[in-house]
C-alpha atoms as a PDB file:
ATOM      1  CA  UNK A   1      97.154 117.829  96.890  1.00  0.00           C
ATOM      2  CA  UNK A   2     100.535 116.005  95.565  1.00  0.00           C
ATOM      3  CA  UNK A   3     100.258 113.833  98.555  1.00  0.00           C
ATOM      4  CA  UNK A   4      97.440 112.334  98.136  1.00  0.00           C
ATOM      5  CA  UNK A   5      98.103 111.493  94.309  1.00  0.00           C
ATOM      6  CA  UNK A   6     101.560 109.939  94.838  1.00  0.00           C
ATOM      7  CA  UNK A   7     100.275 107.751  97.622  1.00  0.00           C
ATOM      8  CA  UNK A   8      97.723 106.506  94.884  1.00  0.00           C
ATOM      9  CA  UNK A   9     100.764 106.110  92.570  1.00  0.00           C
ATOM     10  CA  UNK A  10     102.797 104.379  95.113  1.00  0.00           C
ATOM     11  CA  UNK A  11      99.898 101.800  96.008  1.00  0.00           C
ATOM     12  CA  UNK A  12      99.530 101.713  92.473  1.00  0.00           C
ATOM     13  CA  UNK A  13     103.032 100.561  91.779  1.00  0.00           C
ATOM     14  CA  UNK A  14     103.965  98.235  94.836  1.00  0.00           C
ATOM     15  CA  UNK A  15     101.162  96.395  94.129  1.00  0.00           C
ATOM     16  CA  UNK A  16     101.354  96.375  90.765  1.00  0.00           C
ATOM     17  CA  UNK A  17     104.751  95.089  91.154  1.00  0.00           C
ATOM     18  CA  UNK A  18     103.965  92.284  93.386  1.00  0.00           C
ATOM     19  CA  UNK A  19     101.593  91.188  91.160  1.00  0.00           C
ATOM     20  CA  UNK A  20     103.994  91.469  88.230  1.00  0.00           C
ATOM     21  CA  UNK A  21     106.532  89.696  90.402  1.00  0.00           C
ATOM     22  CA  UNK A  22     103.560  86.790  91.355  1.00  0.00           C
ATOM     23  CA  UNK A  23     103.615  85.667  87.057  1.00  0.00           C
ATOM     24  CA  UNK A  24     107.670  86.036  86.831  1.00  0.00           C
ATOM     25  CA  UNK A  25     107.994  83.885  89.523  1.00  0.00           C
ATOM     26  CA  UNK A  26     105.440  81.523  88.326  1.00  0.00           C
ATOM     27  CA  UNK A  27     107.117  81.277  84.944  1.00  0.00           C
ATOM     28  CA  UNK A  28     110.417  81.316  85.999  1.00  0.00           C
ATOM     29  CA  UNK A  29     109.166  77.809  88.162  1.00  0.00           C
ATOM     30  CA  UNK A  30     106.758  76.543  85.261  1.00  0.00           C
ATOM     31  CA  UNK A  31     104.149  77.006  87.821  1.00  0.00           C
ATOM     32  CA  UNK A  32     101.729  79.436  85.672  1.00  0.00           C
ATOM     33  CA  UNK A  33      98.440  79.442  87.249  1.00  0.00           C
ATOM     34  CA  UNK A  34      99.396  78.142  91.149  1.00  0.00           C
ATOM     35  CA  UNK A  35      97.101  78.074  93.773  1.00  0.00           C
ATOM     36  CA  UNK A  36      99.049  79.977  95.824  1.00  0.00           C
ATOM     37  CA  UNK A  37      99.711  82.684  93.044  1.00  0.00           C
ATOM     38  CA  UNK A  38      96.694  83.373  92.788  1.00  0.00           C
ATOM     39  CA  UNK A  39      96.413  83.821  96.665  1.00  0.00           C
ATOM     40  CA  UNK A  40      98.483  86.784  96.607  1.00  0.00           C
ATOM     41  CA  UNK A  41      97.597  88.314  92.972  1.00  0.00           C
ATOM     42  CA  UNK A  42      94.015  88.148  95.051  1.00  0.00           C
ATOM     43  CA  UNK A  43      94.860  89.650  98.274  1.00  0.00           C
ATOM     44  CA  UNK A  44      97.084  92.349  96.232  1.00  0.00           C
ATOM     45  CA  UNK A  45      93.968  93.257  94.449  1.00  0.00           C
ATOM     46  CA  UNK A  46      91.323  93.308  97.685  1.00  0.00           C
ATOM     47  CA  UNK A  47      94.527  95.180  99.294  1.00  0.00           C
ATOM     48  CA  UNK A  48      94.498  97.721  96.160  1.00  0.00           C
ATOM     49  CA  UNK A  49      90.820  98.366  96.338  1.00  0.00           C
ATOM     50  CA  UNK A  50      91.042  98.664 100.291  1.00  0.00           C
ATOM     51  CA  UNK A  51      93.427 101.193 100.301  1.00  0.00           C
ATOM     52  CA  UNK A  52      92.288 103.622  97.698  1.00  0.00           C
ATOM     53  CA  UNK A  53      88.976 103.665  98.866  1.00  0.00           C
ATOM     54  CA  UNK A  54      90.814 105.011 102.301  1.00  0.00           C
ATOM     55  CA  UNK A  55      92.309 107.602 100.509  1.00  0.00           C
ATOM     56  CA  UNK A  56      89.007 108.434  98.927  1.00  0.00           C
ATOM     57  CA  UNK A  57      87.246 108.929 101.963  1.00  0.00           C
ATOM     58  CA  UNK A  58      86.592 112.012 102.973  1.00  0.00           C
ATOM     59  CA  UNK A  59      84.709 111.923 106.472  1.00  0.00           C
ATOM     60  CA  UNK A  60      88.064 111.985 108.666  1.00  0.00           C
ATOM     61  CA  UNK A  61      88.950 113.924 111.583  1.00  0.00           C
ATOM     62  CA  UNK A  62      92.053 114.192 110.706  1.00  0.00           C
ATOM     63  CA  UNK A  63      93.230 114.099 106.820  1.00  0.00           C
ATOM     64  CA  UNK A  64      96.716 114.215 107.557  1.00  0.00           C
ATOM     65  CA  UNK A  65      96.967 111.360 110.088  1.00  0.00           C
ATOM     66  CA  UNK A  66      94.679 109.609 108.120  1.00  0.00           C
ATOM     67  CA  UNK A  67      97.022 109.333 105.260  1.00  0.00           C
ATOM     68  CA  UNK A  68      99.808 108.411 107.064  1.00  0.00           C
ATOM     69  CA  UNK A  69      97.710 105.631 108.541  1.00  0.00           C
ATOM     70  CA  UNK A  70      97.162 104.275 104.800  1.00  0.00           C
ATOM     71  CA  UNK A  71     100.725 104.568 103.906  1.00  0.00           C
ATOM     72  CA  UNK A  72     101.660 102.198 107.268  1.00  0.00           C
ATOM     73  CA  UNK A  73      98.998 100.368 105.749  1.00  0.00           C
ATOM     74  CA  UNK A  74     100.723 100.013 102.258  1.00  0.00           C
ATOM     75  CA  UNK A  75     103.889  98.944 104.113  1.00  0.00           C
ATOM     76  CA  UNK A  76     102.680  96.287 105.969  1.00  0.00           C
ATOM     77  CA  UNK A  77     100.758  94.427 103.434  1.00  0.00           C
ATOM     78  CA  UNK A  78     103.442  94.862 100.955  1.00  0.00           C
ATOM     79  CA  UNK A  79     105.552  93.224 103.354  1.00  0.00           C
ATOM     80  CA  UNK A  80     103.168  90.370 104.143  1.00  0.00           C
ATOM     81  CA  UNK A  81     102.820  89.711 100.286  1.00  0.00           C
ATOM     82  CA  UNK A  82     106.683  89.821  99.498  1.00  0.00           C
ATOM     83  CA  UNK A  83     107.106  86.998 102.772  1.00  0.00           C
ATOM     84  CA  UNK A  84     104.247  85.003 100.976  1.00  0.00           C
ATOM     85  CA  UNK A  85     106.324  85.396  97.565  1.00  0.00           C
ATOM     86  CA  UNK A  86     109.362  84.253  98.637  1.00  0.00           C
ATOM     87  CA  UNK A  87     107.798  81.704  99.958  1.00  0.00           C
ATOM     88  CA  UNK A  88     106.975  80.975  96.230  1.00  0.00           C
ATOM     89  CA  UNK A  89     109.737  80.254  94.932  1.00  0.00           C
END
């Protein structure tokens, strides 16, 4: 299933990104190592492991739905995490 591989690529690289996004922001301020950096680099990685254990599981009703639950999923945490980071700078 293609699906199901690039939604592990896509939560892969949105949070990957925020992450990566987390240290330039931090070294752009001279603020390697902030509290709140490490807030989010956290949550991205608790997010990560939260969402590809979704995809993992395989005791759903519905596969399909299920998927497109995770995805919404992605979206809004990614969106939570970018507020936090603007916040950031």
């Amino acid at each position: 299933m293609a699906n199901i591989r690039d939604l592990k690529k896509d939560i892969n690289y949105v949070l990957g990104d925020i992450i990566e996004a987390v240290y330039i922001m931090e070294e752009s301020n001279n603020s390697t190592g902030s509290k709140e950096g490490s807030e989010i680099i956290d949550k991205a990685i608790v997010t990560f492991d939260d969402l590809i254990a979704k995809v993992n599981q395989k005791d759903v009703e519905n596969r399909k739905a299920h998927l497109k639950e995770v995805r919404k999923e992605l979206e809004k945490e990614a969106n939570s995490l970018i507020k936090k980071l603007n916040k950031l700078g």
